[in-house]
Protein backbone atom coordinates (compact mmCIF):
# COMPACT_ATOMS: atom_id res chain seq x y z
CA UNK A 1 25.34 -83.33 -136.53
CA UNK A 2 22.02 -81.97 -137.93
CA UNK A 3 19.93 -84.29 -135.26
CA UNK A 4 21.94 -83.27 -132.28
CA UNK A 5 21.49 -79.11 -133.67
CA UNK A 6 17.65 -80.08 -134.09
CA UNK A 7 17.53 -81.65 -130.60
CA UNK A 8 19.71 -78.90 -129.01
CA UNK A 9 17.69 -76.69 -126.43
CA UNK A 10 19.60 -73.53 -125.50
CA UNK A 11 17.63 -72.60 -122.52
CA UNK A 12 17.73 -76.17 -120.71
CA UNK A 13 21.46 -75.79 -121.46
CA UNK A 14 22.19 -72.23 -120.08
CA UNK A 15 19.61 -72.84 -117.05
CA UNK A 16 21.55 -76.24 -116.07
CA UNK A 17 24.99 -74.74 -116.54
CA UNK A 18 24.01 -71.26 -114.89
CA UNK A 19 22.99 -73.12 -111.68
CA UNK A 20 26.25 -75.12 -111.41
CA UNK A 21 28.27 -71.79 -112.27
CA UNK A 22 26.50 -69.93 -109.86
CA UNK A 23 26.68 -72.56 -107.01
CA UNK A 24 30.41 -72.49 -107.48
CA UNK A 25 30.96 -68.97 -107.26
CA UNK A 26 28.29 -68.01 -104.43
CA UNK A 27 28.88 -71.42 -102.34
CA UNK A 28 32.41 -72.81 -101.26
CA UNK A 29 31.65 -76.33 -103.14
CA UNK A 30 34.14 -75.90 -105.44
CA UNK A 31 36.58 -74.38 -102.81
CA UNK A 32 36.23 -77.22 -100.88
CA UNK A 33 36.40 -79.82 -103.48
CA UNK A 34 39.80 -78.21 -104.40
CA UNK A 35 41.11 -78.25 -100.74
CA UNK A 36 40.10 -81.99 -100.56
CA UNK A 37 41.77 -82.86 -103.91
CA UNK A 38 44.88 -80.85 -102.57
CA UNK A 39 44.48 -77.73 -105.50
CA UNK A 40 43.96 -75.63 -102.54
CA UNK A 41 45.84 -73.15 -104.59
CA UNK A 42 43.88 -72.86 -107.41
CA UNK A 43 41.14 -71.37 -105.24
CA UNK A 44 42.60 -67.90 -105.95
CA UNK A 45 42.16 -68.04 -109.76
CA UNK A 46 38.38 -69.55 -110.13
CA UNK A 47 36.58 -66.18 -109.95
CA UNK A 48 38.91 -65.37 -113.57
CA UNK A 49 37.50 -68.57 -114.51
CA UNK A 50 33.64 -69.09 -113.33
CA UNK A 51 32.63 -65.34 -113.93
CA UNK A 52 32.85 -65.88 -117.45
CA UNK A 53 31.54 -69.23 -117.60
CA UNK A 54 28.35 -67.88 -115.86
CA UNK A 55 27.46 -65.05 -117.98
CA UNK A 56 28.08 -67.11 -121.11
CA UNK A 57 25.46 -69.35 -119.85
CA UNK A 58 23.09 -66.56 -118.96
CA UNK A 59 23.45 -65.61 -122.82
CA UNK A 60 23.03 -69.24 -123.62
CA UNK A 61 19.27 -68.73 -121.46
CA UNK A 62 18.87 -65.33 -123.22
CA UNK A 63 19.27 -66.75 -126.66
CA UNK A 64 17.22 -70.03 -125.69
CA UNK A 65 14.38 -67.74 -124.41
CA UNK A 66 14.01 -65.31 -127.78
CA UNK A 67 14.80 -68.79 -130.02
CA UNK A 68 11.66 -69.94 -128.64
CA UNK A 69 8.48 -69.63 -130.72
CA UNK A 70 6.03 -68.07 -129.82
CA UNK A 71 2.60 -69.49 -128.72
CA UNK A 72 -0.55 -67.54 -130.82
CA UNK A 73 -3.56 -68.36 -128.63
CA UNK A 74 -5.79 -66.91 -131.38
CA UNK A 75 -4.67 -69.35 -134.51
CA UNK A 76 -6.22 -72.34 -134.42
């Protein structure tokens, strides 16, 4: 558990999982991927769903970017 915490990047995370929240909520992938499948139905409720997901992976980037350390260009 303490390797997978060490090799855990926050921002890679929350930039990878922003992108796929935001192309299913600005694009009709996911609409249509739900029509083929026959969940038509469910189209209705994804906004209560993705929404959320996206802005928890915008925090994910936000946390990633002020976890990151910062580069001194004067120490050598």
């Amino acid at each position: 558990m303490q390797e997978f915490l060490q090799k855990f990047n926050p921002l890679k995370t929350g930039i990878v999982g922003a992108v796929i929240a935001a192309l299913c909520c600005f694009t009709p992938i996911l609409a249509v991927l739900l029509g083929v499948l026959g969940l038509g139905g469910l189209t209705g409720y994804l906004d209560y769903v993705l929404f959320p997901v996206l802005f928890i992976f915008l925090g994910l980037i936000t946390y990633g970017l002020y976890r990151q350390p910062s580069v001194n260009p004067t120490q050598e």
